[in-house]
C-alpha atoms as a PDB file:
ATOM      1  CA  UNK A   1     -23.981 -25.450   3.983  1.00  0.00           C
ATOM      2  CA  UNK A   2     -22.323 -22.217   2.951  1.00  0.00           C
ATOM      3  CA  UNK A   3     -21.395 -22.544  -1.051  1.00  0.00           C
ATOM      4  CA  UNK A   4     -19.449 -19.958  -1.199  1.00  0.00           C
ATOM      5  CA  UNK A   5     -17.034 -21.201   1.261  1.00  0.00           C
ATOM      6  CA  UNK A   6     -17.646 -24.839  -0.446  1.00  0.00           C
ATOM      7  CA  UNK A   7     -16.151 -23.384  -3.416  1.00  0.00           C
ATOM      8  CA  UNK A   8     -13.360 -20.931  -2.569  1.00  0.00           C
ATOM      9  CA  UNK A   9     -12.049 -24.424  -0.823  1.00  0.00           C
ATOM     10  CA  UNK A  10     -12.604 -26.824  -3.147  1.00  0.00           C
ATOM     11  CA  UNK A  11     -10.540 -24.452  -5.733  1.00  0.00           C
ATOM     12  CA  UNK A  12      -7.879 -23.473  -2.854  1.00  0.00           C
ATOM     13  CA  UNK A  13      -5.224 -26.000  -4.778  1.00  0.00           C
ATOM     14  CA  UNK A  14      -5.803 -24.511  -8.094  1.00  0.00           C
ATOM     15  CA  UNK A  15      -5.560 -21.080  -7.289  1.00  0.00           C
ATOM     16  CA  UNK A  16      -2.336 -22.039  -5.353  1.00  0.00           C
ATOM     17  CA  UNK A  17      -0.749 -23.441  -8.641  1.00  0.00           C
ATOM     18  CA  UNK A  18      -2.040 -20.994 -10.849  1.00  0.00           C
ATOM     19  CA  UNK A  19      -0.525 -18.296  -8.449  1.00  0.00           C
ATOM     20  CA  UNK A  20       2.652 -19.947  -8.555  1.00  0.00           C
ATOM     21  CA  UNK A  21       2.421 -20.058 -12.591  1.00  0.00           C
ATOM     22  CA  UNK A  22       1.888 -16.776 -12.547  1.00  0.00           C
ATOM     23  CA  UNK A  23       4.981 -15.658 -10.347  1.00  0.00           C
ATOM     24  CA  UNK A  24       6.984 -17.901 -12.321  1.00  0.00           C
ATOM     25  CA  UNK A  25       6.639 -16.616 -15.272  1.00  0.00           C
ATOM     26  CA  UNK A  26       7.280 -12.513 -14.413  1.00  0.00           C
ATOM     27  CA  UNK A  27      10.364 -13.735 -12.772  1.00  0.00           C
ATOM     28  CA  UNK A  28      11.604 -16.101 -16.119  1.00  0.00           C
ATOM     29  CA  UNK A  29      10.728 -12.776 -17.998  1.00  0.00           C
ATOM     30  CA  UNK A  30      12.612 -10.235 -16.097  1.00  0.00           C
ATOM     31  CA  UNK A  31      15.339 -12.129 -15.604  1.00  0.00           C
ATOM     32  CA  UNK A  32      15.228 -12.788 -19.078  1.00  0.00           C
ATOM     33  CA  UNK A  33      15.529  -9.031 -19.410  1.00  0.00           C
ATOM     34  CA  UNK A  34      18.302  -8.394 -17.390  1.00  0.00           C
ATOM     35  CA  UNK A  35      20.618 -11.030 -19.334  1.00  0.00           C
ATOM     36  CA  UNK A  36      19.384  -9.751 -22.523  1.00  0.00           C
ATOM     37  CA  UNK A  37      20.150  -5.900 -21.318  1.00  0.00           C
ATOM     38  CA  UNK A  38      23.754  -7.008 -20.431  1.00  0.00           C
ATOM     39  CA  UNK A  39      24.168  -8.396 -23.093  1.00  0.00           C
ATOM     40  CA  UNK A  40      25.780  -5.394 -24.701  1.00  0.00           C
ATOM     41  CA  UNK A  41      23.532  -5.298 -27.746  1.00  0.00           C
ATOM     42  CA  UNK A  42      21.047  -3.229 -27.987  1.00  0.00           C
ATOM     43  CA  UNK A  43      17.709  -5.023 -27.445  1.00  0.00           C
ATOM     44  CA  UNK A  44      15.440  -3.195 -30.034  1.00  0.00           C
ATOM     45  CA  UNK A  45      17.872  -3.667 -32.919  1.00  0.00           C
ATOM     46  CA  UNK A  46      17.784  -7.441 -32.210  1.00  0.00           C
ATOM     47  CA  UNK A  47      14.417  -7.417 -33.185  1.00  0.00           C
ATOM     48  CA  UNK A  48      14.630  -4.855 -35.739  1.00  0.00           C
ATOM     49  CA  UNK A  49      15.742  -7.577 -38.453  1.00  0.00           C
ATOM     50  CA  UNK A  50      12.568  -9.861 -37.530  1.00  0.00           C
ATOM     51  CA  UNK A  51       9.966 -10.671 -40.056  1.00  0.00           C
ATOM     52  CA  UNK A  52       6.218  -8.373 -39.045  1.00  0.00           C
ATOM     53  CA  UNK A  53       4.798 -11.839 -39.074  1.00  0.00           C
ATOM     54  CA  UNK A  54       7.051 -13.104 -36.483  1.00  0.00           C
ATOM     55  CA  UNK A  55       6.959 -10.211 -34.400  1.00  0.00           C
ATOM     56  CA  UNK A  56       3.038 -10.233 -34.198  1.00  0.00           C
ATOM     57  CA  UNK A  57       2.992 -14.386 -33.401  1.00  0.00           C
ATOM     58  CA  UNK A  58       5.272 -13.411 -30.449  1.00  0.00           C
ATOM     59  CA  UNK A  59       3.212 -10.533 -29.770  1.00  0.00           C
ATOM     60  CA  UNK A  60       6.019  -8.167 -29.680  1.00  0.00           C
ATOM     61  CA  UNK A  61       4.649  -5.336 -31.524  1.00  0.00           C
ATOM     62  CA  UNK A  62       6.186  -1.313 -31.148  1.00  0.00           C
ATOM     63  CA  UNK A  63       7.308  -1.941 -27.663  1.00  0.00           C
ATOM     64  CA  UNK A  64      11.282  -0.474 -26.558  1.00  0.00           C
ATOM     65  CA  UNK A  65      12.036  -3.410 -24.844  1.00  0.00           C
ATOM     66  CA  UNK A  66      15.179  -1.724 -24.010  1.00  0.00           C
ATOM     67  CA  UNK A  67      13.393  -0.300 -20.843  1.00  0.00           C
ATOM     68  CA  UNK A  68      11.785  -2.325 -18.058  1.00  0.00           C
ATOM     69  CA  UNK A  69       8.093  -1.158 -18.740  1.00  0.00           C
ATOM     70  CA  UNK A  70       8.139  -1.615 -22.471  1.00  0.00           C
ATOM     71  CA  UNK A  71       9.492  -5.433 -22.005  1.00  0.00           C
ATOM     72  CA  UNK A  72       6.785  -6.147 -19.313  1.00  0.00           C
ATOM     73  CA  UNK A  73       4.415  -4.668 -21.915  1.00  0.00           C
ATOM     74  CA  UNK A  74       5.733  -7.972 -24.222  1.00  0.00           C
ATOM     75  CA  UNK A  75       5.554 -10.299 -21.372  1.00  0.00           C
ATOM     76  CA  UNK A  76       1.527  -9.146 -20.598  1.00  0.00           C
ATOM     77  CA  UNK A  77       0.419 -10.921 -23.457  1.00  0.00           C
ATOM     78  CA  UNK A  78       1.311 -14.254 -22.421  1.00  0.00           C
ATOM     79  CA  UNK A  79      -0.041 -13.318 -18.464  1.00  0.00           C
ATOM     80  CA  UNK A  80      -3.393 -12.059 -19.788  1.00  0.00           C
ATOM     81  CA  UNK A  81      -3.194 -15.410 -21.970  1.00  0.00           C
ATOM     82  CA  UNK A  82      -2.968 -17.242 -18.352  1.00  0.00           C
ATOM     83  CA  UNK A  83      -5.551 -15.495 -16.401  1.00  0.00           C
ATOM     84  CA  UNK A  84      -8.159 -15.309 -18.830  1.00  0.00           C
ATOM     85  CA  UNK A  85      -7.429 -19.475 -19.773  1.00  0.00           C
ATOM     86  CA  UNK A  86      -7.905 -19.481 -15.665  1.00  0.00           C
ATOM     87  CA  UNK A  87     -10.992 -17.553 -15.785  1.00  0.00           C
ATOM     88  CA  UNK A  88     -12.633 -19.440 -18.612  1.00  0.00           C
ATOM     89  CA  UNK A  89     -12.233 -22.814 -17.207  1.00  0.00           C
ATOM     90  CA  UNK A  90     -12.921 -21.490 -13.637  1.00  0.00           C
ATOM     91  CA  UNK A  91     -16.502 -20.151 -14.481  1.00  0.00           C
ATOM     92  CA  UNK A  92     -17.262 -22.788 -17.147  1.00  0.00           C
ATOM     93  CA  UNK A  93     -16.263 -26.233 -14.045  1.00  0.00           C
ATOM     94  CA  UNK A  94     -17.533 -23.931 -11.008  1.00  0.00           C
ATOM     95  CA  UNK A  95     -20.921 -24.650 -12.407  1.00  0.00           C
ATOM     96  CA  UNK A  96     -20.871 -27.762 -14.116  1.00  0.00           C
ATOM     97  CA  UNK A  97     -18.686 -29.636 -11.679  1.00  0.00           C
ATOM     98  CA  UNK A  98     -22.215 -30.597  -9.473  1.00  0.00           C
ATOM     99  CA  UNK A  99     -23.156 -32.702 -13.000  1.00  0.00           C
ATOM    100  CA  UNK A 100     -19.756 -33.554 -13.384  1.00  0.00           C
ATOM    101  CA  UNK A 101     -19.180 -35.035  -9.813  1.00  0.00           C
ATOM    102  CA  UNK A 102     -22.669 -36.272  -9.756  1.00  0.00           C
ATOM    103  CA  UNK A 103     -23.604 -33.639  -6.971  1.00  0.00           C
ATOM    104  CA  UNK A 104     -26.751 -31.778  -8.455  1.00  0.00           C
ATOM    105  CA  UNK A 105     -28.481 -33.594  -6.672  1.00  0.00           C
ATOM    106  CA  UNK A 106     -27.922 -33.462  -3.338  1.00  0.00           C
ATOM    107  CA  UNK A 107     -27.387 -29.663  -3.772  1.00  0.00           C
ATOM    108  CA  UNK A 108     -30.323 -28.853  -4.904  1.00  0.00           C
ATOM    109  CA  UNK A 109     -32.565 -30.588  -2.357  1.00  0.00           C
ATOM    110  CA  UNK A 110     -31.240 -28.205   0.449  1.00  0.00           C
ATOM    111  CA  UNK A 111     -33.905 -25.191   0.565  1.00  0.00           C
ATOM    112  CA  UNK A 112     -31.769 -22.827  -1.431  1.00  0.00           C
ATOM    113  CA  UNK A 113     -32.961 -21.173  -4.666  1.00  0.00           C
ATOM    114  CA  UNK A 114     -30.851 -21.622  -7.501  1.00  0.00           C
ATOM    115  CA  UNK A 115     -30.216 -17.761  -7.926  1.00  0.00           C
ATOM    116  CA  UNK A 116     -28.805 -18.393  -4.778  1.00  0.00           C
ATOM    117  CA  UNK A 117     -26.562 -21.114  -5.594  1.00  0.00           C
ATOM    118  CA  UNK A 118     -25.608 -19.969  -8.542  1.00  0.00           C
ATOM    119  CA  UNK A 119     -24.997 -16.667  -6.810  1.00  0.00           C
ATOM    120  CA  UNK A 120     -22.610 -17.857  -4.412  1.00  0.00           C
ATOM    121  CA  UNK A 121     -20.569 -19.615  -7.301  1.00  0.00           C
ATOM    122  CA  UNK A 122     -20.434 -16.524  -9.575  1.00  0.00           C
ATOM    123  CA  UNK A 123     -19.150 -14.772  -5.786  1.00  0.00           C
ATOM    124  CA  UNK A 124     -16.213 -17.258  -5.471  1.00  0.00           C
ATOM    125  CA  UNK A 125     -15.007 -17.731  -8.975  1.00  0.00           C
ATOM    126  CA  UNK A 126     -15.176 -13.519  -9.164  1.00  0.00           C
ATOM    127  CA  UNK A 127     -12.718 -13.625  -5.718  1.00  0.00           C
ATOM    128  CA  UNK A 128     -10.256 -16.149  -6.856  1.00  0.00           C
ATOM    129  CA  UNK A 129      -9.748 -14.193 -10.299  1.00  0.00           C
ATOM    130  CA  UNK A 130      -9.483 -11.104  -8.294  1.00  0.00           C
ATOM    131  CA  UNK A 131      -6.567 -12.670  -6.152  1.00  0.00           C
ATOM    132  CA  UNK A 132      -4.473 -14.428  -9.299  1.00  0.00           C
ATOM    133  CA  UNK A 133      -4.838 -10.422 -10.213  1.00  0.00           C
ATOM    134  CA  UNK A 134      -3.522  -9.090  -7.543  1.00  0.00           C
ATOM    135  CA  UNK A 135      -0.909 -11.493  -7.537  1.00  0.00           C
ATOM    136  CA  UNK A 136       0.098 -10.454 -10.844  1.00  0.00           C
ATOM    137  CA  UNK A 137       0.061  -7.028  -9.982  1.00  0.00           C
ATOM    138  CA  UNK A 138       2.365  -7.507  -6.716  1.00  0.00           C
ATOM    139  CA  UNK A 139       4.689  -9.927  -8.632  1.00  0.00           C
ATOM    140  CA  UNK A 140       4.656  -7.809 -11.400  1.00  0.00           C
ATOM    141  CA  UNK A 141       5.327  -4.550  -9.382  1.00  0.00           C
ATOM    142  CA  UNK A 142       7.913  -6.251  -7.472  1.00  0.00           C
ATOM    143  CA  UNK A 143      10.095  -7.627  -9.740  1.00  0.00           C
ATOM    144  CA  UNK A 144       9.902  -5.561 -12.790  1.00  0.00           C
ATOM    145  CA  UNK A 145      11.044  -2.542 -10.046  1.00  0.00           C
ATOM    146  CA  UNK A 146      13.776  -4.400  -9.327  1.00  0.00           C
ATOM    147  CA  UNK A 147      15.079  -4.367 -12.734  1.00  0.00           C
ATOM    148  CA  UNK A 148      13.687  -0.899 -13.570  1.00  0.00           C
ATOM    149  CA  UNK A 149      16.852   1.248 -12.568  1.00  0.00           C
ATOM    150  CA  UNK A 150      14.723   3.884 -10.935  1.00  0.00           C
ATOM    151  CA  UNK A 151      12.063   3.574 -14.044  1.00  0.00           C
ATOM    152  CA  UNK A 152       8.742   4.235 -12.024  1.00  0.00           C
ATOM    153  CA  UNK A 153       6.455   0.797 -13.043  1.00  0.00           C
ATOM    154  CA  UNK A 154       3.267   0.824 -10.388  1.00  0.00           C
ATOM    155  CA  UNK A 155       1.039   3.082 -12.318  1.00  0.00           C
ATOM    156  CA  UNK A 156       1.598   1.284 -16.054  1.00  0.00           C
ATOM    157  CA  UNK A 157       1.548  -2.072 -14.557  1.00  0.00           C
ATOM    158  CA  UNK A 158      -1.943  -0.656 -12.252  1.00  0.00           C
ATOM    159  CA  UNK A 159      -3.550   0.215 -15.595  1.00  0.00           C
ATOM    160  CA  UNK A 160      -2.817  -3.083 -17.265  1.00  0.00           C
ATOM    161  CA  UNK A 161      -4.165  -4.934 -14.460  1.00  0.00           C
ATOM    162  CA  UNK A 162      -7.183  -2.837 -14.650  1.00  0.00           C
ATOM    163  CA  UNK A 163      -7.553  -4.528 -18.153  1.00  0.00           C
ATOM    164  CA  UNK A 164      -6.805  -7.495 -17.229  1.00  0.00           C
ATOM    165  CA  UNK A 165      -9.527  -8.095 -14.932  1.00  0.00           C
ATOM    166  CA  UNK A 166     -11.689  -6.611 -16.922  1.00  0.00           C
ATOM    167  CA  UNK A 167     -11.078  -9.430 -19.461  1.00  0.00           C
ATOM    168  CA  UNK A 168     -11.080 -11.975 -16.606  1.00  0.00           C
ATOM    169  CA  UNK A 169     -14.565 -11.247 -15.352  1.00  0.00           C
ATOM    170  CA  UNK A 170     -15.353 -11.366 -19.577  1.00  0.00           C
ATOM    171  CA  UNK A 171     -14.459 -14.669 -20.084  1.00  0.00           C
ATOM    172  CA  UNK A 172     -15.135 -16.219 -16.227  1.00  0.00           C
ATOM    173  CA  UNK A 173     -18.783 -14.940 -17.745  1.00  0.00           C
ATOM    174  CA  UNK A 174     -18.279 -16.801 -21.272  1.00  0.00           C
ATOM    175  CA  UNK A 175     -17.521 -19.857 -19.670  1.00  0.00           C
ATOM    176  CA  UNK A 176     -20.144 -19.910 -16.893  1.00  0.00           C
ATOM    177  CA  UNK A 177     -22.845 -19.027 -19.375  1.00  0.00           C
ATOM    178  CA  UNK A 178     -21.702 -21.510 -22.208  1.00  0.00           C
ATOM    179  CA  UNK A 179     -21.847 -24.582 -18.850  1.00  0.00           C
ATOM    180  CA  UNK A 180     -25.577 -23.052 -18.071  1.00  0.00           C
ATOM    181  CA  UNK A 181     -26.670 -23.370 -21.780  1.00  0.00           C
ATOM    182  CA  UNK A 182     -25.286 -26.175 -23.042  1.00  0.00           C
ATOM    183  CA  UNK A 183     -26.805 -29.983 -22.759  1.00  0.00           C
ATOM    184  CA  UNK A 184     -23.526 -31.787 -21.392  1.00  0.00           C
ATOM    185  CA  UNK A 185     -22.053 -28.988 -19.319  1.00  0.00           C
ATOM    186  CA  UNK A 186     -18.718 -31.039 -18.854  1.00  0.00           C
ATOM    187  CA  UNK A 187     -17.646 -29.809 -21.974  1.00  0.00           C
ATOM    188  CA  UNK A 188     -18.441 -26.105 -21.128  1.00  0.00           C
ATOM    189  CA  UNK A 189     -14.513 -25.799 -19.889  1.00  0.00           C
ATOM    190  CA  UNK A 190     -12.802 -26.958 -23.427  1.00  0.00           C
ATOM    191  CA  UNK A 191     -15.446 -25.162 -25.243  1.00  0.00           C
ATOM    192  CA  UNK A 192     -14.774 -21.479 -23.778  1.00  0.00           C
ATOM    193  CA  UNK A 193     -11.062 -22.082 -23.906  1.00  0.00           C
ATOM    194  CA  UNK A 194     -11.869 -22.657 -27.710  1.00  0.00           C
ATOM    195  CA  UNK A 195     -13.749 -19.635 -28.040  1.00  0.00           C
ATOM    196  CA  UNK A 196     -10.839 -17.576 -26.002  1.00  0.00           C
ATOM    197  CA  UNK A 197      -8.206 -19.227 -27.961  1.00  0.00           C
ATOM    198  CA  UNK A 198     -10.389 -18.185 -31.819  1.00  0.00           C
ATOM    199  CA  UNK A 199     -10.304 -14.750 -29.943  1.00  0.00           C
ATOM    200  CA  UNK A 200      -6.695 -14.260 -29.637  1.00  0.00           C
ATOM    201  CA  UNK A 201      -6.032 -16.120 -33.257  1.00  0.00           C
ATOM    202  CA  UNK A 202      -8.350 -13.365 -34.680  1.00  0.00           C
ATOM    203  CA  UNK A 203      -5.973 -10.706 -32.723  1.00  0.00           C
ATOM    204  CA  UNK A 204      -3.195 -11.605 -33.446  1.00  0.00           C
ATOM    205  CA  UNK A 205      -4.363 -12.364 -37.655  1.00  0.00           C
ATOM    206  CA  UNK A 206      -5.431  -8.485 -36.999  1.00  0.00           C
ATOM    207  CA  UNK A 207      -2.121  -7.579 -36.314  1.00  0.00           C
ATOM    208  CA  UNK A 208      -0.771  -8.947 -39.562  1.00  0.00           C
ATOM    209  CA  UNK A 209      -2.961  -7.701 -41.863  1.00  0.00           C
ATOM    210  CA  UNK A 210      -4.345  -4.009 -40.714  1.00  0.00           C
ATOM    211  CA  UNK A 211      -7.146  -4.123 -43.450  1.00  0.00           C
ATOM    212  CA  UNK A 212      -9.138  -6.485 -41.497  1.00  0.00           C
ATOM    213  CA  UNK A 213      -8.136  -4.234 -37.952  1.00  0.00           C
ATOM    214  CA  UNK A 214     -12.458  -3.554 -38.150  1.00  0.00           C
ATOM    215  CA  UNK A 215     -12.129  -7.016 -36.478  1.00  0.00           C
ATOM    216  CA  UNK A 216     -11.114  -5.935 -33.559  1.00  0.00           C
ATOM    217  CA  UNK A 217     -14.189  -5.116 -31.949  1.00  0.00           C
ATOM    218  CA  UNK A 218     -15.112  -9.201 -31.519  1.00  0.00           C
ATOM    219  CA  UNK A 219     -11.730  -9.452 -29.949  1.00  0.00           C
ATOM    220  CA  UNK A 220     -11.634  -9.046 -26.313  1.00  0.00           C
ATOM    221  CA  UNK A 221      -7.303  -8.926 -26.446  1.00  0.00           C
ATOM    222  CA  UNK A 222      -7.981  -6.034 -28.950  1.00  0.00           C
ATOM    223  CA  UNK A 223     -10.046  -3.889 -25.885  1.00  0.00           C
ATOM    224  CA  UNK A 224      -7.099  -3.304 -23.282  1.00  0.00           C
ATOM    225  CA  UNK A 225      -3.663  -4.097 -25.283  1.00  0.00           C
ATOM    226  CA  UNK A 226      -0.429  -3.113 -23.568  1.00  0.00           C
ATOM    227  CA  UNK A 227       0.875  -0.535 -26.102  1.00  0.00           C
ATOM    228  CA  UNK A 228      -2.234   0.997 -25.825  1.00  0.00           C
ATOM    229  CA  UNK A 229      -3.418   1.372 -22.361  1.00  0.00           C
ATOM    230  CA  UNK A 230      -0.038   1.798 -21.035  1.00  0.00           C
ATOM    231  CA  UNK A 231       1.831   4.219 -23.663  1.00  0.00           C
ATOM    232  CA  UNK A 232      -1.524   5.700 -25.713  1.00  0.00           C
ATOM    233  CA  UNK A 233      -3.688   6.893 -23.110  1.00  0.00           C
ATOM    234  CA  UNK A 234      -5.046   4.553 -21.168  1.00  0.00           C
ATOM    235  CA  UNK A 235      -8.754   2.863 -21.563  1.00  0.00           C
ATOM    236  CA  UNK A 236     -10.892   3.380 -25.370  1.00  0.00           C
ATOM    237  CA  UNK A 237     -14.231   4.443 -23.536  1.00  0.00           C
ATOM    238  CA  UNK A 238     -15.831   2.182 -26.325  1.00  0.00           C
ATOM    239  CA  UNK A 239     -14.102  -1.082 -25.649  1.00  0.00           C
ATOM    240  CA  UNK A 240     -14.726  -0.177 -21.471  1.00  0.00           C
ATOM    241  CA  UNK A 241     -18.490  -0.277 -22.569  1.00  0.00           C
ATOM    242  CA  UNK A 242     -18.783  -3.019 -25.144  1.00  0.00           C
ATOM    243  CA  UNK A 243     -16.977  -5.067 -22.212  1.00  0.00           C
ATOM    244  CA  UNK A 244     -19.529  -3.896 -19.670  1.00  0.00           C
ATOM    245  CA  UNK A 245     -22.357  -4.782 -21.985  1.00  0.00           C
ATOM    246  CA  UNK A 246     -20.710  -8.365 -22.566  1.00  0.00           C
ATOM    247  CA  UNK A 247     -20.233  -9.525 -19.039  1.00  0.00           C
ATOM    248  CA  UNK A 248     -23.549  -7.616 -17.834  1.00  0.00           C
ATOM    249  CA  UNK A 249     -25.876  -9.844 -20.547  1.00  0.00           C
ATOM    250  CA  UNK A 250     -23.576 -13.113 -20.124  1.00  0.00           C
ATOM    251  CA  UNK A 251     -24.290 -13.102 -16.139  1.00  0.00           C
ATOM    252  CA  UNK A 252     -27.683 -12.759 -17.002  1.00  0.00           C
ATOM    253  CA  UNK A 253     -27.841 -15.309 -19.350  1.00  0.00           C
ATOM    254  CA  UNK A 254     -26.125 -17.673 -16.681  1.00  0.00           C
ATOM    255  CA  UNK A 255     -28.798 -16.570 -14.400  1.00  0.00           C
ATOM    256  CA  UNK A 256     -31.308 -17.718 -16.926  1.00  0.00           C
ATOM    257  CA  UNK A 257     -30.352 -20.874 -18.418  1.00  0.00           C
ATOM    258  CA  UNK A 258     -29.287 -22.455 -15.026  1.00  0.00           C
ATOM    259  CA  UNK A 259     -32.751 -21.758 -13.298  1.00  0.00           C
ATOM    260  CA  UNK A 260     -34.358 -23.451 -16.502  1.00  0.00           C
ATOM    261  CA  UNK A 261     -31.902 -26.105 -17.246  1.00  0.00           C
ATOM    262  CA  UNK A 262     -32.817 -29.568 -16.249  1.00  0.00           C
ATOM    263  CA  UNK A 263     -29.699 -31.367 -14.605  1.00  0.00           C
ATOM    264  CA  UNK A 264     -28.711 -34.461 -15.390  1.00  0.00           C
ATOM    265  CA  UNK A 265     -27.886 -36.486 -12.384  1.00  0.00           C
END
């Protein structure tokens, strides 16, 4: 029985329809873009009249979304909100699905270690984030250079990608961790979606209120924003390091908890 092929199959449908999602939406958004841009008003002062609290909800911010990058820079908020709600579930069911679907069982009578299974699982959920990535980076690249007018977009959308997987791999981690530790491990899915939704509430409360903005290091969306990576810079070697610390300890603690965990069959 090879797992890892076991589960790159059994999640085949769902990384199909998440891939889809995914497309969908970068088209909606550009083409979006191009009615707003022929409009014949100009984009940014639409927005200039907007309330800061509104702004930050929609997650807006300083972008010129007058030019093709700096409205893909709005519309990467609600993708990274998509992948890493993909990720989170994905690494939270690809481990407790064999208690969910009464499977523990059988698996575990084979003579493979659980390092090993759980191994093979952390393999396949880490490839089928990687490709809803790279779809978002060809649809992205595709699509937003076709409404670019010459604007060069590979190396800006690149870069936010980068991010982006970064904070996939974060919270694949938080959710197969929080399904090793907990008791009932079919609630491990709803529970890291919590945690990733409480994450992006505290980011975006950051955003409206800059005294609190010391906040923003227990904020993964804070580590590789848009505005920042794409028009200040690039990567905060900090947030690079606090996220490599995160997802290092959290695969550990998967590791862990799963070996010691008694299943409940």
């Amino acid at each position: 029985m090879n797992i890892f092929l076991k589960e790159m199959k059994s999640h085949r449908k769902s990384l199909i329809f998440w891939s889809i999602g995914v497309f969908l939406m970068v088209a909606s958004g550009m083409v979006k873009y191009e009615s707003l841009s022929s409009s014949g008003q100009p984009m940014n002062e639409m927005l200039a009249g907007m309330p800061k609290s509104m702004l930050a909800l929609l997650g807006i911010g300083d972008f010129d979304i007058s030019t093709a990058t700096g409205y893909y820079g709005l519309l990467f908020i609600y993708l990274l909100l998509m992948a890493t709600i993909h990720a989170a579930m994905l690494g939270a069911t690809i481990i407790a699905k064999e208690e969910r679907d009464k499977t523990s069982e059988f698996l575990f009578v084979k003579p493979v270690s659980r390092n090993r299974v759980i191994t093979a699982k952390l393999l396949a959920a880490f490839l089928n984030i990687l490709i809803l990535n790279l779809v978002t980076f060809v649809s992205s690249v595709g699509l937003v250079g076709k409404y670019s007018n010459g604007e060069v977009v590979t190396k800006d959308i690149a870069i936010t990608m980068a991010g982006m997987f970064i904070l996939q791999l974060l919270f694949m981690v938080i959710g197969s961790s929080l399904a090793a530790v907990k008791k009932k491990s079919k609630s491990a899915a709803s529970l890291a979606t919590g945690v990733l939704l409480l994450t992006y509430v505290i980011s975006v409360a950051i955003d409206l209120n800059e005294n609190i903005e010391g906040l923003k290091y227990l904020t993964p969306f804070k580590y590789f924003e848009a505005k920042n990576v794409m028009f200040g810079g690039g990567f905060e070697f900090i947030f690079v390091l606090l996220s490599g610390v995160l997802i290092t300890a959290l695969t550990v603690a998967t590791f862990l908890f799963y070996k010691k965990r008694d299943l409940n069959v």
